[in-house]
PDB file of N, CA and C in Angstrom:
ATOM      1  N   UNK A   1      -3.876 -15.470  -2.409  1.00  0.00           N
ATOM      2  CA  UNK A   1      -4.501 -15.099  -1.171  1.00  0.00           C
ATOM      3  C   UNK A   1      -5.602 -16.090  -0.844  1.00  0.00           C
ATOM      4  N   UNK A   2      -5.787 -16.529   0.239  1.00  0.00           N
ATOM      5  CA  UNK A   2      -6.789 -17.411   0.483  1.00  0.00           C
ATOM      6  C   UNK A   2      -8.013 -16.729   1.432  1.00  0.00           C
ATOM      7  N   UNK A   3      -9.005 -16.862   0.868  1.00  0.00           N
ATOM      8  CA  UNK A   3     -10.468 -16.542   0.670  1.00  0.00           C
ATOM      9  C   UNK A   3     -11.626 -17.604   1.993  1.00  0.00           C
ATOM     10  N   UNK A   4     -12.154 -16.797   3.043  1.00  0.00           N
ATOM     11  CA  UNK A   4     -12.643 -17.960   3.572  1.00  0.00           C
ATOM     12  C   UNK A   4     -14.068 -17.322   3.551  1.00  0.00           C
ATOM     13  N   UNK A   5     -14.887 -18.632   3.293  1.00  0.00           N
ATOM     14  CA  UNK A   5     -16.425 -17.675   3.083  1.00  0.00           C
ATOM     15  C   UNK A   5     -17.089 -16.758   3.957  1.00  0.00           C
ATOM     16  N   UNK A   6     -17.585 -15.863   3.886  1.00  0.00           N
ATOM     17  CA  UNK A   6     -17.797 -14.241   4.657  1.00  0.00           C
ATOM     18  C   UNK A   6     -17.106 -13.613   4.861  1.00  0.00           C
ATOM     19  N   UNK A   7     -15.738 -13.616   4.591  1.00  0.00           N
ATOM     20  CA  UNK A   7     -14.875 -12.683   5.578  1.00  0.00           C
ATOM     21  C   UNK A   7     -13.987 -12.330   4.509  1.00  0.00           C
ATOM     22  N   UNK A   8     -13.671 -11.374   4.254  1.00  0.00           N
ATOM     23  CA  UNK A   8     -12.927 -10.587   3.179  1.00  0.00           C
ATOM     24  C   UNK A   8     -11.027 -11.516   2.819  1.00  0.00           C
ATOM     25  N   UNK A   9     -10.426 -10.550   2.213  1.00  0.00           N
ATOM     26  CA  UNK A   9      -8.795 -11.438   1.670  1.00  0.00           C
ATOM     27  C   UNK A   9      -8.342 -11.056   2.702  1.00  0.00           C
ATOM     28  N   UNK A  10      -7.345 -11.692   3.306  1.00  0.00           N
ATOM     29  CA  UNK A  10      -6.568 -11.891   3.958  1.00  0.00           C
ATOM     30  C   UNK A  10      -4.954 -11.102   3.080  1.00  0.00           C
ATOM     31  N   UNK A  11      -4.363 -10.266   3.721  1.00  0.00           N
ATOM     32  CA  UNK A  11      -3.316  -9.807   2.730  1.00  0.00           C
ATOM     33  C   UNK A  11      -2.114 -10.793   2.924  1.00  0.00           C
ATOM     34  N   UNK A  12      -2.392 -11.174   4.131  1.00  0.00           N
ATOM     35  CA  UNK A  12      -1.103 -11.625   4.523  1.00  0.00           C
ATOM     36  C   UNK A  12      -1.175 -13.297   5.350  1.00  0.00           C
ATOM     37  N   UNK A  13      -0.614 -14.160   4.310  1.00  0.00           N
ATOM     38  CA  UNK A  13      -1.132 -15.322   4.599  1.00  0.00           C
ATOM     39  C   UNK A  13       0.081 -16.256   3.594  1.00  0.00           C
ATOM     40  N   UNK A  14       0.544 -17.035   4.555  1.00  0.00           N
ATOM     41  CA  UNK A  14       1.530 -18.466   4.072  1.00  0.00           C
ATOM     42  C   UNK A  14       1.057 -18.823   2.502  1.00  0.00           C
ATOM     43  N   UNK A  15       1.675 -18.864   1.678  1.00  0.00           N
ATOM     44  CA  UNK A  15       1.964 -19.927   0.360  1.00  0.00           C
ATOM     45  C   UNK A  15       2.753 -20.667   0.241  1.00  0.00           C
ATOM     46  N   UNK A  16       2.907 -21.985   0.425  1.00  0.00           N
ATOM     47  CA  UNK A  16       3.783 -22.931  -0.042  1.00  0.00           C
ATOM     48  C   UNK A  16       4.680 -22.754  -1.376  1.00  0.00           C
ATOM     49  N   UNK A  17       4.347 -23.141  -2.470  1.00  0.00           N
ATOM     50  CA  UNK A  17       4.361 -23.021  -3.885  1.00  0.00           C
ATOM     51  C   UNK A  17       5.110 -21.614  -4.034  1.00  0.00           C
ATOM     52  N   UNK A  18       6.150 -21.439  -4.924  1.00  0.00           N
ATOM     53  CA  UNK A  18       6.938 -20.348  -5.164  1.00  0.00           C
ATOM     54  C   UNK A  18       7.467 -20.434  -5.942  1.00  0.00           C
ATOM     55  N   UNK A  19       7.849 -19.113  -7.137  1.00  0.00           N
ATOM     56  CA  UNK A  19       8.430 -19.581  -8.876  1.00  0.00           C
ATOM     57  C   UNK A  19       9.663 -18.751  -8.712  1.00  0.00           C
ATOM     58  N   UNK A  20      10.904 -19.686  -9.202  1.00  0.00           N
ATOM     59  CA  UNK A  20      11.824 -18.787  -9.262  1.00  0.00           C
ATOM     60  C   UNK A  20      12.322 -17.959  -9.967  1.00  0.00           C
ATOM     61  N   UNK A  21      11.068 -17.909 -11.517  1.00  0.00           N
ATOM     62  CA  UNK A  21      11.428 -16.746 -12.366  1.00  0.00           C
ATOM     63  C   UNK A  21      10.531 -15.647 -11.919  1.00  0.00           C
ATOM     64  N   UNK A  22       9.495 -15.985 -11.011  1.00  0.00           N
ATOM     65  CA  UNK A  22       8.933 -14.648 -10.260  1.00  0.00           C
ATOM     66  C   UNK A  22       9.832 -13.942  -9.509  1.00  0.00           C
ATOM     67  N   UNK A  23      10.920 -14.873  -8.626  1.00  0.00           N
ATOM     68  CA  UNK A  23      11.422 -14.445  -7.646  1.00  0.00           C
ATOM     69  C   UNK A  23      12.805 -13.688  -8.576  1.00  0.00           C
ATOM     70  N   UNK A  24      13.109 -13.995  -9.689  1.00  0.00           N
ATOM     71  CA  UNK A  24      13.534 -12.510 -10.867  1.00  0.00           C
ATOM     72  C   UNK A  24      12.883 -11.546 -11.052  1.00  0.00           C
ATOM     73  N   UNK A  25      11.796 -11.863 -11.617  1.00  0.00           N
ATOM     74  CA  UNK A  25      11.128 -10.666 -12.223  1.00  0.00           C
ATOM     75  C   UNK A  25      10.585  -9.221 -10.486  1.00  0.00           C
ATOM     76  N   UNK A  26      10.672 -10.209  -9.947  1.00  0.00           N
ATOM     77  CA  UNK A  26      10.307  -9.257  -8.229  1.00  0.00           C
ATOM     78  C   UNK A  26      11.285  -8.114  -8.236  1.00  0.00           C
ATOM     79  N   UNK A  27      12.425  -8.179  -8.823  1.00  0.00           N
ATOM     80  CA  UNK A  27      13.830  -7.475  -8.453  1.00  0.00           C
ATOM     81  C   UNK A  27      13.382  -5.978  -8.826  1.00  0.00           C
ATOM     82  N   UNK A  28      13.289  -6.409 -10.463  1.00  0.00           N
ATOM     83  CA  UNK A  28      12.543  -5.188 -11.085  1.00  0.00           C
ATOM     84  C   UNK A  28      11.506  -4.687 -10.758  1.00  0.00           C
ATOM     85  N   UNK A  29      10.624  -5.463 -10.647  1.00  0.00           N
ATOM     86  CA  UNK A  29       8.825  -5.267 -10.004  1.00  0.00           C
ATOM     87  C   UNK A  29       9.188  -4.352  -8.715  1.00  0.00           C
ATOM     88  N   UNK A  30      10.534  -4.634  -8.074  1.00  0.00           N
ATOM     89  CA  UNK A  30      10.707  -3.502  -6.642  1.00  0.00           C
ATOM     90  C   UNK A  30      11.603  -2.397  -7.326  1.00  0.00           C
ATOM     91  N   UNK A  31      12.221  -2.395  -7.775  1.00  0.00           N
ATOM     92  CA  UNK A  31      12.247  -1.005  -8.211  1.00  0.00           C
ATOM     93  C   UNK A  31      11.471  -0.371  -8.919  1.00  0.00           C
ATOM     94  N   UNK A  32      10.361  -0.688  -9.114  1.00  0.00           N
ATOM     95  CA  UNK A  32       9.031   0.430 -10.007  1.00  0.00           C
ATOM     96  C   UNK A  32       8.182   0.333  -8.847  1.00  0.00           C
ATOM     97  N   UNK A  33       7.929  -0.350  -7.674  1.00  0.00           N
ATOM     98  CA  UNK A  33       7.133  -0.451  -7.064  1.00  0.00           C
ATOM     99  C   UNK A  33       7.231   0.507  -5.584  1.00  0.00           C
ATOM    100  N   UNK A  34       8.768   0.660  -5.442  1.00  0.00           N
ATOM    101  CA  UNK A  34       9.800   1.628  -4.948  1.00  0.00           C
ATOM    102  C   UNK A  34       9.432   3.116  -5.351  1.00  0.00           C
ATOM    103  N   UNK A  35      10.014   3.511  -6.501  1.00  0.00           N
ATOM    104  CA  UNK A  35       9.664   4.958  -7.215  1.00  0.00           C
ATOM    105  C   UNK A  35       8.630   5.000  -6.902  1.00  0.00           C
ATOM    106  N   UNK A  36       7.412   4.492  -7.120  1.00  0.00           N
ATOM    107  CA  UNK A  36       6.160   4.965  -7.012  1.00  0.00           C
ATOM    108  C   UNK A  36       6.001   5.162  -5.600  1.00  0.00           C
ATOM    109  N   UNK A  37       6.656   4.166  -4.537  1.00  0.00           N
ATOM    110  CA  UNK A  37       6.774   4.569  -3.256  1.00  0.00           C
ATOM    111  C   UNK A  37       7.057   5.681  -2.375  1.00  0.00           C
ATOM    112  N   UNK A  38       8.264   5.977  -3.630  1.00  0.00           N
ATOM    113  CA  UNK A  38       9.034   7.064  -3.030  1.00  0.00           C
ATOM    114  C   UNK A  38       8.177   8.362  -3.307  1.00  0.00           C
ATOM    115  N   UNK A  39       8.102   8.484  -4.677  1.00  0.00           N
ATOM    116  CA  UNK A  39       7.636   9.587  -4.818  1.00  0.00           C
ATOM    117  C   UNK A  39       5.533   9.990  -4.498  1.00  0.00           C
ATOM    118  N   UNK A  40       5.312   9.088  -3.646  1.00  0.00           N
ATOM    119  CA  UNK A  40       3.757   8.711  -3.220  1.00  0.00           C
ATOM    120  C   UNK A  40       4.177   9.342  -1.670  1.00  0.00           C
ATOM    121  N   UNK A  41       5.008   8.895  -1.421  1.00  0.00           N
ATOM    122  CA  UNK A  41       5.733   8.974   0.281  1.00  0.00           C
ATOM    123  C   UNK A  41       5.880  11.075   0.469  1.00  0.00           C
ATOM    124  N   UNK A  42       6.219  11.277  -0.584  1.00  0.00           N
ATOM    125  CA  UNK A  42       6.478  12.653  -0.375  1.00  0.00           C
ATOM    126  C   UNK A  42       5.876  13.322  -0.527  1.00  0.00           C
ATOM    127  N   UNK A  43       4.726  13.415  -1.257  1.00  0.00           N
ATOM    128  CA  UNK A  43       3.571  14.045  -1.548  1.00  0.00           C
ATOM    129  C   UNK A  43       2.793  13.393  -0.335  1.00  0.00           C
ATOM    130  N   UNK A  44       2.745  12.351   0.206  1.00  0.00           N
ATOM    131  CA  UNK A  44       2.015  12.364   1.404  1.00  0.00           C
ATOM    132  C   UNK A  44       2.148  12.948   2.911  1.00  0.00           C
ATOM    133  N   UNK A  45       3.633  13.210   2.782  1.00  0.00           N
ATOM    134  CA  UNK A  45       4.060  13.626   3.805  1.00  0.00           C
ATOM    135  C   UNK A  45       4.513  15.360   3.271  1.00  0.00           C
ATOM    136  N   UNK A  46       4.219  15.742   2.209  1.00  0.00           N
ATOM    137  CA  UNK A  46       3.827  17.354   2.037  1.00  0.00           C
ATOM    138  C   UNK A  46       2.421  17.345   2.449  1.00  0.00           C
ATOM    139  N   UNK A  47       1.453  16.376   2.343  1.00  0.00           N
ATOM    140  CA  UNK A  47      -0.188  16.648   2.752  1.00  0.00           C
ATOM    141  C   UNK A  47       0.265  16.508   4.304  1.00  0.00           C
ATOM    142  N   UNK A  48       0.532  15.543   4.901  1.00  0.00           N
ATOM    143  CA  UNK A  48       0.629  15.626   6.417  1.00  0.00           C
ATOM    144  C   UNK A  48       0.878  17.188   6.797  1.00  0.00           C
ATOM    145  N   UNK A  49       1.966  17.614   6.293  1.00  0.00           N
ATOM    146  CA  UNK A  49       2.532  19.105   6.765  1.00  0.00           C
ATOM    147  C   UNK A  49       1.529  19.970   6.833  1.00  0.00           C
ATOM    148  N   UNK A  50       0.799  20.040   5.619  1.00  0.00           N
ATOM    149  CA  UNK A  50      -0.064  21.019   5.189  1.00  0.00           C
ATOM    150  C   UNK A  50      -0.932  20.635   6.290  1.00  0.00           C
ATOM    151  N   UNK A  51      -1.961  19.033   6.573  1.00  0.00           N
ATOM    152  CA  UNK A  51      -2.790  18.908   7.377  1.00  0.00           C
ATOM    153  C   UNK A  51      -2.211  19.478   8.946  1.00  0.00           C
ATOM    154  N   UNK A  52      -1.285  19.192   9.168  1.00  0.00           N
ATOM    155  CA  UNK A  52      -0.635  19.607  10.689  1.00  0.00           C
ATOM    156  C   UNK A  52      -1.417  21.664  10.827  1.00  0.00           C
ATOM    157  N   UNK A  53      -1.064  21.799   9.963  1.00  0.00           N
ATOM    158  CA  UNK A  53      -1.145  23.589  10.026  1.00  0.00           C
ATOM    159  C   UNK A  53      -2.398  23.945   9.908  1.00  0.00           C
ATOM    160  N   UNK A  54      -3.395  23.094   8.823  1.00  0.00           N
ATOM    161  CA  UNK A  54      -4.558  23.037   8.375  1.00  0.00           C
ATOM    162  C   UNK A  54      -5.762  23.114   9.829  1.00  0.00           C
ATOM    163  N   UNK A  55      -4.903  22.060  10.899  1.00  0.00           N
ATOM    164  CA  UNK A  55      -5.402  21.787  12.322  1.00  0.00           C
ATOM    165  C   UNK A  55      -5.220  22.669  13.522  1.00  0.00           C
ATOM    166  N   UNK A  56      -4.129  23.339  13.202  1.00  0.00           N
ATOM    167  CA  UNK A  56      -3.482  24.200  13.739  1.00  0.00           C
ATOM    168  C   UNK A  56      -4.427  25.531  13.796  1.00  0.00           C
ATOM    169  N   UNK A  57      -4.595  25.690  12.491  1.00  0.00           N
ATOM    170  CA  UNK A  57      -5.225  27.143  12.359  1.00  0.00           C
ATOM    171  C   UNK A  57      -6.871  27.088  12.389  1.00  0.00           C
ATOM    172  N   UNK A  58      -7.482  26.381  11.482  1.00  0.00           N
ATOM    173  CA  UNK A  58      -8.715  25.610  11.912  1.00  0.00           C
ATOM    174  C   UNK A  58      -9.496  24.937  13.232  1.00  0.00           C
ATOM    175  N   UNK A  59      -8.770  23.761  12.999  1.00  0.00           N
ATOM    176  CA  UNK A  59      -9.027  23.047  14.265  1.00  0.00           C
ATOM    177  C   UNK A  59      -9.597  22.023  13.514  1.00  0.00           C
ATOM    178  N   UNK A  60      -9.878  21.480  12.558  1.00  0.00           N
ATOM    179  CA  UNK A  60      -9.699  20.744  11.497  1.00  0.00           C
ATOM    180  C   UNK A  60      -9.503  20.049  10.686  1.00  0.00           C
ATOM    181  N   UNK A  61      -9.857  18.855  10.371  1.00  0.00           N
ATOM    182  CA  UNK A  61      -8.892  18.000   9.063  1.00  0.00           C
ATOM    183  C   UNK A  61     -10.041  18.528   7.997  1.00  0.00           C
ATOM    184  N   UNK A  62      -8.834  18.705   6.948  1.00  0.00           N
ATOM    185  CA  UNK A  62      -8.867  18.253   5.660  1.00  0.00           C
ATOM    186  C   UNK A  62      -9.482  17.316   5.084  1.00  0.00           C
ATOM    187  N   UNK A  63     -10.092  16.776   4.907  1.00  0.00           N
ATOM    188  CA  UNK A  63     -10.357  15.569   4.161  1.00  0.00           C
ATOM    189  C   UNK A  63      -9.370  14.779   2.963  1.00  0.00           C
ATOM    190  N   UNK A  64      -9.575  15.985   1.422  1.00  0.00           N
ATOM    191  CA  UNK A  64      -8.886  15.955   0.833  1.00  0.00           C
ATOM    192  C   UNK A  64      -7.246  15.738   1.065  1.00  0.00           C
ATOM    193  N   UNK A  65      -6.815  16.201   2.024  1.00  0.00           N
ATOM    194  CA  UNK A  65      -5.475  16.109   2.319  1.00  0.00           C
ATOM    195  C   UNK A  65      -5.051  14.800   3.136  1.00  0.00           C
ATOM    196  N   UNK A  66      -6.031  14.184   3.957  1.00  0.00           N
ATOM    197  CA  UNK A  66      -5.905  13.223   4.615  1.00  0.00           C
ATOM    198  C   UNK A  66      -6.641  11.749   3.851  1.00  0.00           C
ATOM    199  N   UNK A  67      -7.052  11.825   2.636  1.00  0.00           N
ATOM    200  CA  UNK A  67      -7.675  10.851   1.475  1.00  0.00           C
ATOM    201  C   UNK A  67      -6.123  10.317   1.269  1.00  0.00           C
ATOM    202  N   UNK A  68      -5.242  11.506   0.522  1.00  0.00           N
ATOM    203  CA  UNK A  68      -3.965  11.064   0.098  1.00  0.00           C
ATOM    204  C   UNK A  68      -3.062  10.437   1.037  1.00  0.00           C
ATOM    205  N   UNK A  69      -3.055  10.916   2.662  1.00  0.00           N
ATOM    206  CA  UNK A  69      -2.035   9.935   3.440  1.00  0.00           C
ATOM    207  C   UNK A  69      -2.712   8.560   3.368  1.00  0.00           C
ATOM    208  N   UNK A  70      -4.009   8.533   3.384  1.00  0.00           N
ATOM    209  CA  UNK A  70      -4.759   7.428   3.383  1.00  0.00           C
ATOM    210  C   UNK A  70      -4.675   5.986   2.597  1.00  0.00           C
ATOM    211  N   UNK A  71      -4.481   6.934   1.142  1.00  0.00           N
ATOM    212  CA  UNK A  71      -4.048   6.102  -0.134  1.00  0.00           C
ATOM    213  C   UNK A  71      -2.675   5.588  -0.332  1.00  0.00           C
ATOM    214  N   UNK A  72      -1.860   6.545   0.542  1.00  0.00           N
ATOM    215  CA  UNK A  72      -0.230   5.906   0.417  1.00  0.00           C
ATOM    216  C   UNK A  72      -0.479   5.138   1.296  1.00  0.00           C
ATOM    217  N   UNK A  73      -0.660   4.840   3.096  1.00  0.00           N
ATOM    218  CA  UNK A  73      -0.566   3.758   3.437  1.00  0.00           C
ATOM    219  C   UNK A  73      -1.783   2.712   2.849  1.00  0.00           C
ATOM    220  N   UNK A  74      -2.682   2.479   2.544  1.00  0.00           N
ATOM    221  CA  UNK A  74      -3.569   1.305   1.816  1.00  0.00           C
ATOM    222  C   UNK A  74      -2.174   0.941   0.594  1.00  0.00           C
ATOM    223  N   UNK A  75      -1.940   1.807   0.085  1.00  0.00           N
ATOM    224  CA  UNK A  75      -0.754   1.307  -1.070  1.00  0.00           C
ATOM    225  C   UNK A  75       0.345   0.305  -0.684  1.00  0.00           C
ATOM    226  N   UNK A  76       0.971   1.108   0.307  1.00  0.00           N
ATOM    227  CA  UNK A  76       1.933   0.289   1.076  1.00  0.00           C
ATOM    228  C   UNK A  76       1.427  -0.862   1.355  1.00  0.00           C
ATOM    229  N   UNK A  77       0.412  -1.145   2.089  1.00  0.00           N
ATOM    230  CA  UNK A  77      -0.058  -2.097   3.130  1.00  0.00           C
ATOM    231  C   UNK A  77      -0.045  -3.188   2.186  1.00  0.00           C
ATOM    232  N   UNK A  78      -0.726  -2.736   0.628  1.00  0.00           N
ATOM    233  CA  UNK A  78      -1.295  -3.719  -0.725  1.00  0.00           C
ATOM    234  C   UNK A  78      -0.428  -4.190  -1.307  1.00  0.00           C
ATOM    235  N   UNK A  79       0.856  -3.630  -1.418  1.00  0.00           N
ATOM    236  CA  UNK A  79       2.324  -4.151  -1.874  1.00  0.00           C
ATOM    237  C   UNK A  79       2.867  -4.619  -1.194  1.00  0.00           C
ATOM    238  N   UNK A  80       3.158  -4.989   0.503  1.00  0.00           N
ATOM    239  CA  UNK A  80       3.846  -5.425   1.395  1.00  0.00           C
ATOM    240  C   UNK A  80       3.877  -6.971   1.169  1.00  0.00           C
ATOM    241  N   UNK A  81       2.719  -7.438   0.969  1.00  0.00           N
ATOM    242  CA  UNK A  81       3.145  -8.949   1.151  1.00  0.00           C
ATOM    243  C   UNK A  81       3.914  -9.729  -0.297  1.00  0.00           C
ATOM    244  N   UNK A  82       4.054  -8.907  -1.127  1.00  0.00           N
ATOM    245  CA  UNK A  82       4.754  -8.965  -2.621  1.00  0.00           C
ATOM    246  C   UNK A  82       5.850  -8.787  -2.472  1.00  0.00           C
ATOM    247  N   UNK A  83       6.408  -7.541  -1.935  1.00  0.00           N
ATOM    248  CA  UNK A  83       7.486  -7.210  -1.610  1.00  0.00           C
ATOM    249  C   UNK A  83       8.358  -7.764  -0.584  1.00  0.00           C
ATOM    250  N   UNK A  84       8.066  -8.356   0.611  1.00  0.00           N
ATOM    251  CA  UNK A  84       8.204  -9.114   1.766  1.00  0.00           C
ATOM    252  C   UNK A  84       8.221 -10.978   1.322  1.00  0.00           C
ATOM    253  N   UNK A  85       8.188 -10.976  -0.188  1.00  0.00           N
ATOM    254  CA  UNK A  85       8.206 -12.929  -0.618  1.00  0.00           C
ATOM    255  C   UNK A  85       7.142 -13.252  -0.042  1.00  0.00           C
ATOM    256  N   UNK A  86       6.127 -13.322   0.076  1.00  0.00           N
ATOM    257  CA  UNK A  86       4.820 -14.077   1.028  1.00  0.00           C
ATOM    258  C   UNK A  86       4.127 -14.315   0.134  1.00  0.00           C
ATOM    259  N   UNK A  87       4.246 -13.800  -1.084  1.00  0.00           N
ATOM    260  CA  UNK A  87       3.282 -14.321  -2.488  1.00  0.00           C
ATOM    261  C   UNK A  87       3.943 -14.030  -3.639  1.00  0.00           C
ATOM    262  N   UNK A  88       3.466 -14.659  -4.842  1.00  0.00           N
ATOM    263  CA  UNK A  88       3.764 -14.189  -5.999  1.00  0.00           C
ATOM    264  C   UNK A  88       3.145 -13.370  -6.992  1.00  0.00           C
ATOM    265  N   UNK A  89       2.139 -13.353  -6.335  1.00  0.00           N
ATOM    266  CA  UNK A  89       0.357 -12.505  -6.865  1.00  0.00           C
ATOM    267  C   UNK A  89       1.145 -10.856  -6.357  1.00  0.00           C
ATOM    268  N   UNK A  90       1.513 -10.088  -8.135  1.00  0.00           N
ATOM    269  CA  UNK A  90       2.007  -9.467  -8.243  1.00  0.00           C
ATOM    270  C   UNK A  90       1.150  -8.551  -8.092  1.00  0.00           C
ATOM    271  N   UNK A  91       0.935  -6.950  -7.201  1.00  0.00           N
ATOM    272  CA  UNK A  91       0.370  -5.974  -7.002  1.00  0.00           C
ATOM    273  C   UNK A  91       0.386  -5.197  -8.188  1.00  0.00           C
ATOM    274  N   UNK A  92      -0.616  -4.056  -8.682  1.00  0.00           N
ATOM    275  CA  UNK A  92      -0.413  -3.031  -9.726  1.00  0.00           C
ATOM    276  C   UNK A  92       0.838  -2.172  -9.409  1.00  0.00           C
ATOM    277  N   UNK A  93       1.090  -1.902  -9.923  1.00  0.00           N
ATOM    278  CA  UNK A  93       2.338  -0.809 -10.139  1.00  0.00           C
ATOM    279  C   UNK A  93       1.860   0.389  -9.597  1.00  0.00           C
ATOM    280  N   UNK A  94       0.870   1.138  -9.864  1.00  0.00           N
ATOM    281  CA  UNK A  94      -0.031   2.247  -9.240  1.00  0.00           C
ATOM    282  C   UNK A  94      -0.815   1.686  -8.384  1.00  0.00           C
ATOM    283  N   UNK A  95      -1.165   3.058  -7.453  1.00  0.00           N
ATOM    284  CA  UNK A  95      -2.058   2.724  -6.097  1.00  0.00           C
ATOM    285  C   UNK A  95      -3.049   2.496  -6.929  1.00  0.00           C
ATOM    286  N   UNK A  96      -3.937   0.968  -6.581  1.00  0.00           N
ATOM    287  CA  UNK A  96      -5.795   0.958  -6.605  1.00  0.00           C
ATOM    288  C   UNK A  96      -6.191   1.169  -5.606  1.00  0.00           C
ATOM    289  N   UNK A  97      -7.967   1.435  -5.423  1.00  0.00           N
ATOM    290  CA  UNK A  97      -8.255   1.206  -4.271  1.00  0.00           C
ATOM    291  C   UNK A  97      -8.353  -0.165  -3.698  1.00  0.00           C
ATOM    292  N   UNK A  98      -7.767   0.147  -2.071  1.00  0.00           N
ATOM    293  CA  UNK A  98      -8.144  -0.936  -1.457  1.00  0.00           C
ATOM    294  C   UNK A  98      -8.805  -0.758  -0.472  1.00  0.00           C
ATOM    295  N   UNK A  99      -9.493  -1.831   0.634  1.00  0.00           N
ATOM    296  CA  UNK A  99      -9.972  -1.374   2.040  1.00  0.00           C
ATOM    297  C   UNK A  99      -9.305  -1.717   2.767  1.00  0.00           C
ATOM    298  N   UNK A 100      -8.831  -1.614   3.659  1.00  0.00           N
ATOM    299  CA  UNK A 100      -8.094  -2.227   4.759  1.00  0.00           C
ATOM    300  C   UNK A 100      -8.671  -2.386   6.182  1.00  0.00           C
ATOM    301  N   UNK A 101      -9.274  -3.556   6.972  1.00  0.00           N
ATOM    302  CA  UNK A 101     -10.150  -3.798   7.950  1.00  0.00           C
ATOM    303  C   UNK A 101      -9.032  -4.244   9.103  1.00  0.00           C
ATOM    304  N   UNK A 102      -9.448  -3.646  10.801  1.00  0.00           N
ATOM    305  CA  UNK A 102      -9.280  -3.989  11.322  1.00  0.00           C
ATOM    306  C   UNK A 102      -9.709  -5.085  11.999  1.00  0.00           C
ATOM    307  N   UNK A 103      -9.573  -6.299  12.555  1.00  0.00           N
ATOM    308  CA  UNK A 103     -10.605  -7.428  12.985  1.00  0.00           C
ATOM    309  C   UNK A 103     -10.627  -7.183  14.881  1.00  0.00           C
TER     310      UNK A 103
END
């Protein structure tokens, strides 16, 4: 990822340079990176449900319930450019935190 002074990483940004035993090991790296997708995806979208009703009856968000949709897309967003070939700078396997800025 390239770094410009003051301004935070860039997720998504051109690399020249590319290894083709990364571009093996990626195969696998997406199917664990997948599962965790999948099963992150459904529990987020059981919190959506819950938040929908939560709003409904309240008038309301959740917090707690809307942390977790929060964390699956930052997850997504943090694995996309790995998954998409745009780098070789392999993501954790589990969600970390990340921030994600609009400019």
């Amino acid at each position: 990822m390239t770094e410009t002074p003051g301004s935070p990483n860039q997720l998504f940004t051109y690399e020249h340079d590319a290894s083709r035993l990364e571009l093996l090991i990626r195969i696998f790296y997406w199917i664990l990176i997948g599962i965790v997708l999948w099963v992150y995806g459904i529990i987020a979208f059981i919190c959506l449900f819950i938040q929908w009703f939560h709003i409904l009856v309240l008038g309301s968000r959740n917090e707690w319930l809307s942390n977790v949709a929060k964390g699956y897309l930052e997850y997504l967003v943090d694995v996309m450019s790995y998954t998409h070939i745009m780098t070789d700078k392999r993501p954790e396997i589990f969600p970390v935190p990340v921030k994600i800025f609009k400019e």
